[in-house]
N, C-alpha and C. Protein backbone atom coordinates (compact mmCIF):
# COMPACT_ATOMS: atom_id res chain seq x y z
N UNK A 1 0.83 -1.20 0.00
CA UNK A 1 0.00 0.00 0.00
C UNK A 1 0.87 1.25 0.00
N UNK A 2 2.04 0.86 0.50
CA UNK A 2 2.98 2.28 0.93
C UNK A 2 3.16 2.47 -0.28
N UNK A 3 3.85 1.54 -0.40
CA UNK A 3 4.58 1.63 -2.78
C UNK A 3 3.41 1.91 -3.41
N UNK A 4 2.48 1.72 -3.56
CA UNK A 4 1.62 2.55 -4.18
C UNK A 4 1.47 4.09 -4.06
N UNK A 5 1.13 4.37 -3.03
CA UNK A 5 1.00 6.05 -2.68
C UNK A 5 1.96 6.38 -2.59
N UNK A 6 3.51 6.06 -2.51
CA UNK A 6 4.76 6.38 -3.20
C UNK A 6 4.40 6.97 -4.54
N UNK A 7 4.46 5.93 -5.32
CA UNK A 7 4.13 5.91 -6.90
C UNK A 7 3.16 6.90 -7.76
N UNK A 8 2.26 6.56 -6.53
CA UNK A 8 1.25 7.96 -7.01
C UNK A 8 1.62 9.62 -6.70
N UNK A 9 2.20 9.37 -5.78
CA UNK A 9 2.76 10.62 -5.52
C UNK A 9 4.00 11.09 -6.46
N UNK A 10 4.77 10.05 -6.45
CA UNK A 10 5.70 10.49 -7.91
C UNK A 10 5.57 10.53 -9.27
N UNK A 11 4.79 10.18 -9.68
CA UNK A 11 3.71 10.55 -10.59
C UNK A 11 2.79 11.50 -10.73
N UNK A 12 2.50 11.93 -9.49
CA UNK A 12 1.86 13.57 -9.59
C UNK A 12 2.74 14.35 -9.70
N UNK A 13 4.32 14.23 -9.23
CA UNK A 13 4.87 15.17 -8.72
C UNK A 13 5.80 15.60 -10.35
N UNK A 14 5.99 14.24 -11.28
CA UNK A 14 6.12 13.89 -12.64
C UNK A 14 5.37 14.57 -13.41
N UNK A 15 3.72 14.75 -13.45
CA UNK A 15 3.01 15.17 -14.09
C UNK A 15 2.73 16.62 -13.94
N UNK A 16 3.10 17.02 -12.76
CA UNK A 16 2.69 18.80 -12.48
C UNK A 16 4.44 19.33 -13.19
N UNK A 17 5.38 18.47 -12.52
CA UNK A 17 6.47 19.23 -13.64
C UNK A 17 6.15 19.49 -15.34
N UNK A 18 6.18 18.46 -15.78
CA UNK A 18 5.50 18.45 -17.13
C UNK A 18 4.41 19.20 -17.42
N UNK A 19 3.43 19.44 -16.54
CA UNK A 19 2.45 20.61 -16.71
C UNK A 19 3.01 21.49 -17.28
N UNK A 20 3.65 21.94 -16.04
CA UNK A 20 3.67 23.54 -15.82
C UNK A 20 5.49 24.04 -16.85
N UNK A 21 6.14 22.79 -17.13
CA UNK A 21 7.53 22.84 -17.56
C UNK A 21 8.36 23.65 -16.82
N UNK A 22 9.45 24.43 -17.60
CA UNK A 22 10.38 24.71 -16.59
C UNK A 22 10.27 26.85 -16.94
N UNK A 23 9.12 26.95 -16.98
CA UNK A 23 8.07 28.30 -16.89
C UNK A 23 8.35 29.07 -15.92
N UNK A 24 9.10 30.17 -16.01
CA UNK A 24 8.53 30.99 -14.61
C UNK A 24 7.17 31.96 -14.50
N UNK A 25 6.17 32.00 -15.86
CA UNK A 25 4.94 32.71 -16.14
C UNK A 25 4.84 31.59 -17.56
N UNK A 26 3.36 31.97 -17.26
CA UNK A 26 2.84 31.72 -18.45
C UNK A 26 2.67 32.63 -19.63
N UNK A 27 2.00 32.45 -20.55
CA UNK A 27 1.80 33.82 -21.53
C UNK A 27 0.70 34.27 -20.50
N UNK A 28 -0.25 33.81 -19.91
CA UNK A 28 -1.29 34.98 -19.32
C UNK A 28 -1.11 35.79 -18.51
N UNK A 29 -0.22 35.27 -17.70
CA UNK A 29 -0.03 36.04 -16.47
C UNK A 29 1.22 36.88 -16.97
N UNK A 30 1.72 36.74 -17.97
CA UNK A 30 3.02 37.93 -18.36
C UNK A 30 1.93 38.90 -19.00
N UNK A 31 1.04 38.80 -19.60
CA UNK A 31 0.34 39.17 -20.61
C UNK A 31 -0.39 40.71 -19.53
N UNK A 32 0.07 40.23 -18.54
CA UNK A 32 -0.96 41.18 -17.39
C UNK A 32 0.27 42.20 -16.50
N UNK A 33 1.65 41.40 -17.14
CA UNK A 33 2.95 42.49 -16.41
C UNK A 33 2.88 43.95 -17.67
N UNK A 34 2.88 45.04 -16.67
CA UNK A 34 3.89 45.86 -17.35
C UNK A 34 5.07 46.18 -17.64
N UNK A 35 5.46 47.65 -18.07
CA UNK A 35 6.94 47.86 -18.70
C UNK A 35 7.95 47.44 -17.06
N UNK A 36 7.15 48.35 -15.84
CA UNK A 36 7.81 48.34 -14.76
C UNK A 36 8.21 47.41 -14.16
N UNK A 37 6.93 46.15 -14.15
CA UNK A 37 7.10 44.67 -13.81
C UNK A 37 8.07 43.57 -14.76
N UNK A 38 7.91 44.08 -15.85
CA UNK A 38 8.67 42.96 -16.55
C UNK A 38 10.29 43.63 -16.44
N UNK A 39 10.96 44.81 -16.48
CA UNK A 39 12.31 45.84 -16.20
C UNK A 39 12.65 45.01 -14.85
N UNK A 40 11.71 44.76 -13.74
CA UNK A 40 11.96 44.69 -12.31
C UNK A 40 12.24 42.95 -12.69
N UNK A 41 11.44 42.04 -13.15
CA UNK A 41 11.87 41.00 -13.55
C UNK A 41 13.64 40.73 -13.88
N UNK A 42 13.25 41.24 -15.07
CA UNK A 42 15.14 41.21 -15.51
C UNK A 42 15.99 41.97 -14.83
N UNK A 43 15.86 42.94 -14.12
CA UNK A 43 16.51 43.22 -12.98
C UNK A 43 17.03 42.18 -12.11
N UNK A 44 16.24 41.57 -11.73
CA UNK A 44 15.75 40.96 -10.57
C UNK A 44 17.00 39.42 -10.73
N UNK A 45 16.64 39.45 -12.37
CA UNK A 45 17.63 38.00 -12.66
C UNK A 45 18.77 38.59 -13.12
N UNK A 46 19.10 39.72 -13.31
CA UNK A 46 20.51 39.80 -13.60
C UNK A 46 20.97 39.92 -12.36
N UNK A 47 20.35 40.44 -11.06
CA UNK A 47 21.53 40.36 -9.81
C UNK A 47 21.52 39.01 -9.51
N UNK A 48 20.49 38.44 -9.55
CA UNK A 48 20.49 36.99 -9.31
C UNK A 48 21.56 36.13 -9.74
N UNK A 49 22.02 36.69 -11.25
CA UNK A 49 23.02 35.61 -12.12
C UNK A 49 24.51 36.26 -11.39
N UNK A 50 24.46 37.75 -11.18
CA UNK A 50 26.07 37.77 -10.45
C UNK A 50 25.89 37.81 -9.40
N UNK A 51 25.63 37.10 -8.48
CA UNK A 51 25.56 36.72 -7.18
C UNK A 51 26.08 35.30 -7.12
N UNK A 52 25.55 34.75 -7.87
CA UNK A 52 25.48 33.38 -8.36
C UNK A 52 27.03 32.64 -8.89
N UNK A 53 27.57 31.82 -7.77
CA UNK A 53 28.75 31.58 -8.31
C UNK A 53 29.11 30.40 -9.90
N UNK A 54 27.71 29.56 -9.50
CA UNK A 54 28.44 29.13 -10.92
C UNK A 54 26.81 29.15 -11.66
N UNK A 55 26.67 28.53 -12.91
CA UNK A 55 25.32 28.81 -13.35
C UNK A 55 24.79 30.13 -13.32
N UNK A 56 25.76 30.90 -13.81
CA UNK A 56 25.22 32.36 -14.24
C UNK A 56 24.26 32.69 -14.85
N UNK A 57 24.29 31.81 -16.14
CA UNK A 57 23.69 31.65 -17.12
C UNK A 57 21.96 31.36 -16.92
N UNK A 58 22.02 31.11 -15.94
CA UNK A 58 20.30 30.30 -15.47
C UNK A 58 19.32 31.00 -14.81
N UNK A 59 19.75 32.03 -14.32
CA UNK A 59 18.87 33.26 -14.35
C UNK A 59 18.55 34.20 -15.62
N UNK A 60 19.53 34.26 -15.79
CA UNK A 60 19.49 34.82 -17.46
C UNK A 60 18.51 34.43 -18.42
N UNK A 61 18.26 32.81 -18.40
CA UNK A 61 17.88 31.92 -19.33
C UNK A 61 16.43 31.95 -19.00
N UNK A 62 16.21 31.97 -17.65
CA UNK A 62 14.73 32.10 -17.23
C UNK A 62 13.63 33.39 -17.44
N UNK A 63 15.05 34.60 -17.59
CA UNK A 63 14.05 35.78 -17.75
C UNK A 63 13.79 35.98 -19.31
N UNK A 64 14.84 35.49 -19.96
CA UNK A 64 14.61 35.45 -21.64
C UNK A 64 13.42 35.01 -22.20
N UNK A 65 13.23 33.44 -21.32
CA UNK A 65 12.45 32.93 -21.69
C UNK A 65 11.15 33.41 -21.57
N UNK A 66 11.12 34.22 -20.29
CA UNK A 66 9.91 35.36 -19.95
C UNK A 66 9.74 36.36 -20.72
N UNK A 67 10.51 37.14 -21.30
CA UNK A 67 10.58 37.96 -22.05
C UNK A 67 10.27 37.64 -23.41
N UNK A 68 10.19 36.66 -23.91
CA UNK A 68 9.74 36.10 -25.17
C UNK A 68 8.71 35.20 -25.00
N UNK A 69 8.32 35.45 -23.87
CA UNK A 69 6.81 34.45 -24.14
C UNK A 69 5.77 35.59 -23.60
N UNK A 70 5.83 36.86 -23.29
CA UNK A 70 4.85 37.56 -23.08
C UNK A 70 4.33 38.38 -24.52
N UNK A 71 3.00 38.45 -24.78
CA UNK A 71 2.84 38.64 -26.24
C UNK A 71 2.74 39.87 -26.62
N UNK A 72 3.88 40.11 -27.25
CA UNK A 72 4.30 42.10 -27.57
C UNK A 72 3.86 42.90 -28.55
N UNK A 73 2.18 42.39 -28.43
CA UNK A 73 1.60 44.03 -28.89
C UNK A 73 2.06 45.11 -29.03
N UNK A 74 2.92 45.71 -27.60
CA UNK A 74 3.25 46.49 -27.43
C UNK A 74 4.57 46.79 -27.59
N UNK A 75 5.25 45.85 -28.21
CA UNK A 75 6.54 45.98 -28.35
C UNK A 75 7.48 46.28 -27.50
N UNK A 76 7.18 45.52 -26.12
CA UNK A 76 7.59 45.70 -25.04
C UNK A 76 9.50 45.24 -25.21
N UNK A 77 9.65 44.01 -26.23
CA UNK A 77 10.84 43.25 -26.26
C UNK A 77 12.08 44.27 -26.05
N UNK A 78 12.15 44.99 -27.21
CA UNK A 78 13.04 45.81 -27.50
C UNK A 78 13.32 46.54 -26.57
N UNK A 79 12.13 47.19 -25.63
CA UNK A 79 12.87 47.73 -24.15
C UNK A 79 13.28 47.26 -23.13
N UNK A 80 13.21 46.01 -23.07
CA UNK A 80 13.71 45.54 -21.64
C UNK A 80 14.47 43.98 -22.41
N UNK A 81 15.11 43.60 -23.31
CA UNK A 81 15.71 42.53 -22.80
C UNK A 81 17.28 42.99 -23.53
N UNK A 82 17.57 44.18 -23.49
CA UNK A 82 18.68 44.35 -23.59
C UNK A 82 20.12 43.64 -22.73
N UNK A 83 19.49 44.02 -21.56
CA UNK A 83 20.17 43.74 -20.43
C UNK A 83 20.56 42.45 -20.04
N UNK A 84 19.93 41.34 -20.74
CA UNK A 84 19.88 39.96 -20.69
C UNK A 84 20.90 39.38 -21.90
N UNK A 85 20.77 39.98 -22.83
CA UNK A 85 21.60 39.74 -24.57
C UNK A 85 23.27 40.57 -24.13
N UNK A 86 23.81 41.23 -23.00
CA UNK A 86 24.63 42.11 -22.71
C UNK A 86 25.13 41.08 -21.70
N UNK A 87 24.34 40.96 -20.81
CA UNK A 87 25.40 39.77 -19.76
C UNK A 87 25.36 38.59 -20.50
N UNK A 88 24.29 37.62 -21.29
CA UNK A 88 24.60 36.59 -21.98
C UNK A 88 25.90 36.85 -23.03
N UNK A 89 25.65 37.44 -23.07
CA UNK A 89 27.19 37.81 -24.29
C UNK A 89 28.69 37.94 -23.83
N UNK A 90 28.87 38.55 -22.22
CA UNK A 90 29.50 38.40 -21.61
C UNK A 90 29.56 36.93 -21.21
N UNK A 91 28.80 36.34 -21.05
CA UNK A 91 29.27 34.70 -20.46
C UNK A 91 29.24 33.96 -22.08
N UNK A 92 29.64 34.77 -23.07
CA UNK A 92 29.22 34.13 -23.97
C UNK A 92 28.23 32.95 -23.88
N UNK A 93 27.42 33.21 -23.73
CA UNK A 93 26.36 32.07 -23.76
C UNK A 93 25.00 32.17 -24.26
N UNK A 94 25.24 33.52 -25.04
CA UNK A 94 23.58 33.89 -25.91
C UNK A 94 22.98 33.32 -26.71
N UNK A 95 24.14 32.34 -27.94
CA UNK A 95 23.58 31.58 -28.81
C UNK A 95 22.89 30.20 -27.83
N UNK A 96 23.86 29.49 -27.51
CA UNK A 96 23.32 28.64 -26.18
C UNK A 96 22.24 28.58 -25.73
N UNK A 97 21.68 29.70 -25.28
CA UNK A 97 20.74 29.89 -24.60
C UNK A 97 19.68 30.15 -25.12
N UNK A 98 19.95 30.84 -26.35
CA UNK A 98 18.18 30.85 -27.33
C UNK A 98 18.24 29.50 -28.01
N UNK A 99 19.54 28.54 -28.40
CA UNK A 99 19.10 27.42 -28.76
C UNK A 99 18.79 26.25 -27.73
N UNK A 100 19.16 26.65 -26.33
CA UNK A 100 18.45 25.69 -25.42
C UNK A 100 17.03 26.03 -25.61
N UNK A 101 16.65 26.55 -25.08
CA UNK A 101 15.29 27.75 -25.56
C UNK A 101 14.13 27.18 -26.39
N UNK A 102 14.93 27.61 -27.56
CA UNK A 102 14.44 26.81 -28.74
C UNK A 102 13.80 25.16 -28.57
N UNK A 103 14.86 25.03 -28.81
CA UNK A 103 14.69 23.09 -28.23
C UNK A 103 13.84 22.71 -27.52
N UNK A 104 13.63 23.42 -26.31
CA UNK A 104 12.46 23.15 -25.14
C UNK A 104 10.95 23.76 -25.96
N UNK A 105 10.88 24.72 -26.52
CA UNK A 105 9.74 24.77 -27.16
C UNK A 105 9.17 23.81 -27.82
N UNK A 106 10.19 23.71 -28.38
CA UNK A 106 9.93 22.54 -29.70
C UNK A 106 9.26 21.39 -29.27
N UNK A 107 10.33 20.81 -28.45
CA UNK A 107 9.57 19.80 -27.86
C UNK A 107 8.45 19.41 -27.13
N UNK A 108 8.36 20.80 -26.28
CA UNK A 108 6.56 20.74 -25.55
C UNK A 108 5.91 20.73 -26.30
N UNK A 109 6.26 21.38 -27.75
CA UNK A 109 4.74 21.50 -28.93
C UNK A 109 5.10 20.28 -29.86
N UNK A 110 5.67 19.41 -29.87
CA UNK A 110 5.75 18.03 -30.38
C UNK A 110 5.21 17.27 -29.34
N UNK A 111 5.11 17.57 -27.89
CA UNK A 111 4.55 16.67 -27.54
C UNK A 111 3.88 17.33 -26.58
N UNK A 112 2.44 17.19 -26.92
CA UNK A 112 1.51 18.45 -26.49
C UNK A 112 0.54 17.70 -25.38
N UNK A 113 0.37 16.44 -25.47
CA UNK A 113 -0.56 15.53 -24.25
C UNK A 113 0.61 15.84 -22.79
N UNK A 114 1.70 16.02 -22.66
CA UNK A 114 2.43 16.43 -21.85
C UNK A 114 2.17 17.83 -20.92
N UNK A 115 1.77 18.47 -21.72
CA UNK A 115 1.71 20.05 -21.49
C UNK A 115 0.46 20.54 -21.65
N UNK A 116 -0.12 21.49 -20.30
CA UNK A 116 -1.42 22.21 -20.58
C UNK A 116 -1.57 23.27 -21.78
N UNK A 117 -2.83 23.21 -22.31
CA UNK A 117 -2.76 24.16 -23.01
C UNK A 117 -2.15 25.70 -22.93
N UNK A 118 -1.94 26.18 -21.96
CA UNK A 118 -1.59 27.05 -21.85
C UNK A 118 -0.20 27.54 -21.83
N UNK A 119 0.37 26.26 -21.35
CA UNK A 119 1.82 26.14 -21.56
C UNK A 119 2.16 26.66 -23.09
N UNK A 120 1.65 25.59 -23.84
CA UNK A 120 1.44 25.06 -24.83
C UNK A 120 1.34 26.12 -25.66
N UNK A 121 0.71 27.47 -25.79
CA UNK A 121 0.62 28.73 -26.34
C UNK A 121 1.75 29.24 -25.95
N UNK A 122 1.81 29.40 -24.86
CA UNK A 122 3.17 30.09 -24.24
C UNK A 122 4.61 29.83 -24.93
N UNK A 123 4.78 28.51 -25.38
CA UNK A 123 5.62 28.06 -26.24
C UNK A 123 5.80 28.81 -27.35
N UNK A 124 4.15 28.62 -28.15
CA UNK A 124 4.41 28.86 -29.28
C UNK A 124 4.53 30.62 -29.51
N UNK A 125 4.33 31.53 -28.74
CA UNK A 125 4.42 32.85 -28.45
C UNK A 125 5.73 33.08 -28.19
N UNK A 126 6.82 32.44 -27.39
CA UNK A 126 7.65 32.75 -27.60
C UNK A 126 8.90 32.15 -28.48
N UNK A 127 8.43 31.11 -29.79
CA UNK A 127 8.99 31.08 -30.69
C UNK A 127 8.58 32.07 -31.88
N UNK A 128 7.00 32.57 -32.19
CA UNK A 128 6.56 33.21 -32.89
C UNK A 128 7.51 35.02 -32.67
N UNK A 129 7.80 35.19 -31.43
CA UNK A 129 8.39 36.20 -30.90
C UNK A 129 9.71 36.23 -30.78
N UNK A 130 10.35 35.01 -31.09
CA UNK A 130 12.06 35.13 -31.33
C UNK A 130 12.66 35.25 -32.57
N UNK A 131 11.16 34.25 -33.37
CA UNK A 131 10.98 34.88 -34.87
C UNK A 131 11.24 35.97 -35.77
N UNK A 132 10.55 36.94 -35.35
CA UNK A 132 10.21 38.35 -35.10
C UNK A 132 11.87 39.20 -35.23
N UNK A 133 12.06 38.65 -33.87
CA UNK A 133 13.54 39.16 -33.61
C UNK A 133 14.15 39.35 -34.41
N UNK A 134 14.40 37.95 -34.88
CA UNK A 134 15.46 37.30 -36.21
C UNK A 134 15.47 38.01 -36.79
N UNK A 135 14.68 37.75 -37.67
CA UNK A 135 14.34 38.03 -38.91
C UNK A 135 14.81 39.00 -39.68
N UNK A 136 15.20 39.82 -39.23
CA UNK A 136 15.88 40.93 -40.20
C UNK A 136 17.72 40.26 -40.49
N UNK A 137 17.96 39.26 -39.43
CA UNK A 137 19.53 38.67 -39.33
C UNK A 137 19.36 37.49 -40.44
N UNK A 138 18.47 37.04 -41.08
CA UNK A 138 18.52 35.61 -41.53
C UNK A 138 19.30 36.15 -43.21
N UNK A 139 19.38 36.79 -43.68
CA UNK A 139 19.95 36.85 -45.06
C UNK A 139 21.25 36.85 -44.41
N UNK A 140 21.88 36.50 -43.01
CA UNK A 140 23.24 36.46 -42.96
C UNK A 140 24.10 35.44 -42.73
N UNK A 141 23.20 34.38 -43.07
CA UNK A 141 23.48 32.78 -42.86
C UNK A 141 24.22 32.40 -41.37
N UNK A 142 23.57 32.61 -40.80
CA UNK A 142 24.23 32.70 -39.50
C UNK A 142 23.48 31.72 -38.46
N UNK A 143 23.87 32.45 -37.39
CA UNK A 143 22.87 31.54 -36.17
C UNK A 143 21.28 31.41 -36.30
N UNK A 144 20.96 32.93 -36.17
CA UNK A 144 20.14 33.35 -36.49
C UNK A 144 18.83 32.27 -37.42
N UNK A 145 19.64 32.46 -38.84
CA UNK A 145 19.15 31.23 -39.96
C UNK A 145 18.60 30.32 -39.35
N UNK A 146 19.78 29.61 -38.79
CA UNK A 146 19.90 28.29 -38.29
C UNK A 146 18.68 27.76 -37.55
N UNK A 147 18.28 28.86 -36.30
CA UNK A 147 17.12 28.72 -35.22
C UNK A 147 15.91 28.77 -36.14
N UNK A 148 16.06 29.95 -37.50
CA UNK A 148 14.82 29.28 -37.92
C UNK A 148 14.23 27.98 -38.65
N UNK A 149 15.66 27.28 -39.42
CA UNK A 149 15.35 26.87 -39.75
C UNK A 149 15.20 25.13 -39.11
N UNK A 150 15.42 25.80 -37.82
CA UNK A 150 14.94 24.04 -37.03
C UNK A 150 13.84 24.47 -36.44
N UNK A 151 12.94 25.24 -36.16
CA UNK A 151 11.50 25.32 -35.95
C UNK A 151 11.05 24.70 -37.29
N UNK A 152 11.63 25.36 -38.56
CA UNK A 152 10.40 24.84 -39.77
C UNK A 152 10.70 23.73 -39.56
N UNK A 153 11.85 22.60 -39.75
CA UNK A 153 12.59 21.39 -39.51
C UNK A 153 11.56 20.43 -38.81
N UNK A 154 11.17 21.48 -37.60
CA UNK A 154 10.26 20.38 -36.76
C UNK A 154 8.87 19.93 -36.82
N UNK A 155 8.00 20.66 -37.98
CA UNK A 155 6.92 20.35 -38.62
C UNK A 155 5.99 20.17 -37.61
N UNK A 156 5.87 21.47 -36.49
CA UNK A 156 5.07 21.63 -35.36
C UNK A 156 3.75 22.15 -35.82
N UNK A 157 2.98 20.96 -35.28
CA UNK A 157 1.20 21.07 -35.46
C UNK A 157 0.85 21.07 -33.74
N UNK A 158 0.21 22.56 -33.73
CA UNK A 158 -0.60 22.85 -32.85
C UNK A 158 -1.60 21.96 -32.35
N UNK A 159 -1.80 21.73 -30.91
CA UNK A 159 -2.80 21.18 -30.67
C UNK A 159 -4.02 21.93 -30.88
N UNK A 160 -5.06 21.53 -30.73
CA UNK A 160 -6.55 22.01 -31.34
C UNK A 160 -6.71 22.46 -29.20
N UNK A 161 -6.63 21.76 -28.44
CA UNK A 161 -6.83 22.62 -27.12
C UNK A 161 -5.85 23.46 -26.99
N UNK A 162 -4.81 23.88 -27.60
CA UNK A 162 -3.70 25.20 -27.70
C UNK A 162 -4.43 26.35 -27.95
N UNK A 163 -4.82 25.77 -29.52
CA UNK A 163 -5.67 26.79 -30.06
C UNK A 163 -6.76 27.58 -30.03
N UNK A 164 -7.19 27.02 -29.15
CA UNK A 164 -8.66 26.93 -28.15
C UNK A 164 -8.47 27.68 -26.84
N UNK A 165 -7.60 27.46 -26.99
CA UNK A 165 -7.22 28.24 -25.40
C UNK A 165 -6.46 29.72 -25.91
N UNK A 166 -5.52 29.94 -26.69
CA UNK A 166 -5.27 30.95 -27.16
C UNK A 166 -6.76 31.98 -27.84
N UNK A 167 -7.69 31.46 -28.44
CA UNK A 167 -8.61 32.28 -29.36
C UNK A 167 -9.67 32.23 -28.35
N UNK A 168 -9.60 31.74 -27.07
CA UNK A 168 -10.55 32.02 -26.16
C UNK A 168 -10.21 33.34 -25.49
N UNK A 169 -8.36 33.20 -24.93
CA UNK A 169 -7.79 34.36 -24.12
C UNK A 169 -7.65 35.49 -24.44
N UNK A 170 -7.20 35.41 -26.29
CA UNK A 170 -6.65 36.38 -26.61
C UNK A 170 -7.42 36.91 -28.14
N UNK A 171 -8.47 36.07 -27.93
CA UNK A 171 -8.86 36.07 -29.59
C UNK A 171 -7.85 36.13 -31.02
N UNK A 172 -7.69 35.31 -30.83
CA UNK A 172 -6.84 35.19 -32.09
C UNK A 172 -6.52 34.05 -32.43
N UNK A 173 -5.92 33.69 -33.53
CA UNK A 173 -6.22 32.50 -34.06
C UNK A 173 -4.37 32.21 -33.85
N UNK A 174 -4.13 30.70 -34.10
CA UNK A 174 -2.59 30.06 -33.87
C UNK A 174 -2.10 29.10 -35.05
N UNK A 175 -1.58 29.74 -35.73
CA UNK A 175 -0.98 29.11 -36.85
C UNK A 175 0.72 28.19 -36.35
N UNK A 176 1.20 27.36 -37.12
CA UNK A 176 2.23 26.44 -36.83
C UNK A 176 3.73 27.68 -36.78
N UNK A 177 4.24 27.58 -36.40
CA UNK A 177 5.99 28.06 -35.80
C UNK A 177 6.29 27.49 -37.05
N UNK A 178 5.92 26.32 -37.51
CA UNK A 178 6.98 25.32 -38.54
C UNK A 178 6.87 26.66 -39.92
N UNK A 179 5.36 26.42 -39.79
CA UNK A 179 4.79 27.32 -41.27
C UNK A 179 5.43 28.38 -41.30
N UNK A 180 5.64 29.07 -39.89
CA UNK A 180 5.83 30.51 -39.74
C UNK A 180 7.15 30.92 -40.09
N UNK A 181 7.89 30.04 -39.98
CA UNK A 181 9.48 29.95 -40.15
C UNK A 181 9.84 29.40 -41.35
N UNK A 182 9.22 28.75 -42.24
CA UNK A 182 9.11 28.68 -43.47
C UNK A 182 8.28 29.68 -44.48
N UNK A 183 7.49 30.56 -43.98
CA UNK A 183 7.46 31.65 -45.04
C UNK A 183 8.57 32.51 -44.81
N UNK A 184 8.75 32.98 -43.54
CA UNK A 184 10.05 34.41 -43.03
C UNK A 184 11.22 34.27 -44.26
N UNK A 185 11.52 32.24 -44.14
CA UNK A 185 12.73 32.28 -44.68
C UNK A 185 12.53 32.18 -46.43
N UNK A 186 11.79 31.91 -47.00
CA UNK A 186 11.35 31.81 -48.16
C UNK A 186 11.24 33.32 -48.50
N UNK A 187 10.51 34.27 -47.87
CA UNK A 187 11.14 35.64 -48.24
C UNK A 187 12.18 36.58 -47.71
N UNK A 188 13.37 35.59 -47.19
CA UNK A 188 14.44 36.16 -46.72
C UNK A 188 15.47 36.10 -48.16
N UNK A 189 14.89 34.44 -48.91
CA UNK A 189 15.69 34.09 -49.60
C UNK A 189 15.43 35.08 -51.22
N UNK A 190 14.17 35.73 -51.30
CA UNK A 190 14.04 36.39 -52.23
C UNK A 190 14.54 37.50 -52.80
N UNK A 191 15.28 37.48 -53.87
CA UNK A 191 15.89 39.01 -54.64
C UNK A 191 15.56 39.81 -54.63
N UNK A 192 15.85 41.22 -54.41
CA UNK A 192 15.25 42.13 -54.30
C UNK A 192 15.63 42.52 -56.33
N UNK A 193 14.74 43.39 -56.67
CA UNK A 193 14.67 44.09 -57.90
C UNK A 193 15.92 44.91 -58.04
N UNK A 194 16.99 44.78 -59.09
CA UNK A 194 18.63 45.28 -58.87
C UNK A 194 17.80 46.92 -59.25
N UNK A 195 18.94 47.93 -59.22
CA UNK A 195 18.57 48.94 -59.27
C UNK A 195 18.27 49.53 -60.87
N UNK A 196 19.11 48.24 -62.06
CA UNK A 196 18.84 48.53 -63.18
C UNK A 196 17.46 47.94 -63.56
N UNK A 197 16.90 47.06 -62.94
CA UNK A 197 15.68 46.69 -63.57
C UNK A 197 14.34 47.64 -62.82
N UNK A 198 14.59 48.00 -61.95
CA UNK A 198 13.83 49.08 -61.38
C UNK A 198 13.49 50.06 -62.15
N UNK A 199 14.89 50.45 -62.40
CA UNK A 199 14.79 51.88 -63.35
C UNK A 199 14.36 51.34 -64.49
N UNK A 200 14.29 50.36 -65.64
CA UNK A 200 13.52 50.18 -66.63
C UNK A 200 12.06 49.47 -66.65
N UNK A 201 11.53 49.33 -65.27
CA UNK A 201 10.07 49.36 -65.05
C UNK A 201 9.32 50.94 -64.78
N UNK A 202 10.53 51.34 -64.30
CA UNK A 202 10.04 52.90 -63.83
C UNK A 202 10.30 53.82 -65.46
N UNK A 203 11.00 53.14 -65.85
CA UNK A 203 10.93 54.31 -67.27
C UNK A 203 10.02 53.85 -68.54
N UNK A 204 9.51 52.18 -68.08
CA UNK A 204 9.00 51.52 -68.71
C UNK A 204 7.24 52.18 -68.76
N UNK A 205 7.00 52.17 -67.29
CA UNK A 205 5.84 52.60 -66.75
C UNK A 205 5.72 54.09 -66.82
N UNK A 206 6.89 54.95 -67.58
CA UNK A 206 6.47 56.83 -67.51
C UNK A 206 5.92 56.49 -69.43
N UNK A 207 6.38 55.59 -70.18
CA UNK A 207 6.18 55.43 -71.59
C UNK A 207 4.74 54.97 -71.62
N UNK A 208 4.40 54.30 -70.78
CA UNK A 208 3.05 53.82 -70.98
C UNK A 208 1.96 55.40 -70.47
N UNK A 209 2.38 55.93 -69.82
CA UNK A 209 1.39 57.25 -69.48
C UNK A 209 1.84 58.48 -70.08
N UNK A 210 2.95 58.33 -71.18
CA UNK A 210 3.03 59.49 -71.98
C UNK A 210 1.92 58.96 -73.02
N UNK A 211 1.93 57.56 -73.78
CA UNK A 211 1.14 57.08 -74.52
C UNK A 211 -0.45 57.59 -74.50
C-alpha cells in the first residue's frame, strides 16, 4: 500500500512538472505584467546571475524565456531585454541559450498531451516572438538562420486545445511556428529588384502614361 501512494505521488509530482515545464509565467499572467514589472523582472535576474557563483547563465535563461513568451503588442521586447543579450554575451552564452530555448519549445509543442494548453501557447508565443527578432539577421546565414530553420525542420502542429485556449484568451487565431518559419525564410531568400531593372520598369511605366 505504501509503494503505491509512493508511486502515485511520484507521478503527480512527474506530471505537475511536465504541466507547468520549466516556466517561470505563463503567456497569461506575463500578458498582465507591465513595462515596470517585466524591467523589475530582468533586474531581478541579472543580480540573481552575479551573485550566483556558478550557473550564471540560469537566471538569465529564465528571464529570456519570460521575455519572449509575453505577447508584444506592445513591443515591449526591444525595451527591456537588452540587459539579458549584454550579460549573456558576456558569459558568452547567448547563442546557447536561445538554442536551449528553442529546443524546449519545440519539444513541448511536439509533444503536447504532456503540457497544458496554456503552456502550450506560451511556447508557441515565444517562438513566434524570437521569430520576429530574427528576422531581419537571416539573409546572414548565421545563427540566427539556423534557429529558424529548425522550428520549420520540426513540422510543429498545434494542438486544437492550444488553439482553443489561445482564441478564447486572446482572440486570435494560432498558426504552426513550422509554417511561420518557413514563409520568413522563403522571403528572406528572395531578390530584391537590382537597381537597373527598377529603373527600366520605372521608365517603362512613364512610356506607358506618356502614350
Amino acid at each position: 500500500m505504501k509503494k503505491a501512494n509512493f508511486l502515485l505521488t511520484m507521478f503527480t509530482f512527474v506530471f505537475c512538472m511536465q504541466a507547468h515545464a520549466g516556466l517561470l509565467f505563463n503567456y497569461s499572467q506575463l500578458a498582465l505584467k507591465d513595462l515596470d514589472q517585466m524591467n523589475k523582472l530582468v533586474s531581478d535576474k541579472v543580480k540573481e546571475s552575479k551573485k550566483t557563483g556558478s550557473g550564471k547563465a540560469v537566471p538569465l535563461k529564465e528571464a529570456l524565456q519570460a521575455v519572449y513568451s509575453r505577447p508584444n503588442d506592445d513591443d515591449m521586447i526591444e525595451k527591456i531585454v537588452a540587459p539579458l543579450r549584454s550579460n549573456l554575451d558576456e558569459l558568452e552564452s547567448w547563442e546557447k541559450t536561445v538554442s536551449q530555448l528553442t529546443d524546449e519549445a519545440i519539444n513541448a509543442l511536439k509533444n503536447p498531451r504532456a503540457f497544458k494548453p496554456v503552456v502550450q501557447v506560451t511556447y508557441v508565443i515565444f517562438l513566434e516572438n524570437l521569430m520576429a527578432e530574427v528576422k531581419p539577421y537571416l539573409k546572414q546565414e548565421g545563427f540566427e538562420k539556423k534557429i529558424v530553420e529548425r522550428i520549420r525542420d520540426a513540422k510543429i502542429e498545434v494542438s486544437k486545445e492550444a488553439t482553443n485556449e489561445r482564441k478564447l484568451r486572446m482572440m486570435k487565431d494560432t498558426g504552426s511556428p513550422s509554417q511561420i518559419a518557413e514563409k520568413i525564410l522563403n522571403q528572406s531568400n528572395e531578390k530584391p529588384a537590382t537597381d537597373a531593372s527598377a529603373a527600366a520598369a520605372s521608365s517603362e511605366s512613364s512610356s506607358e502614361i506618356e502614350k
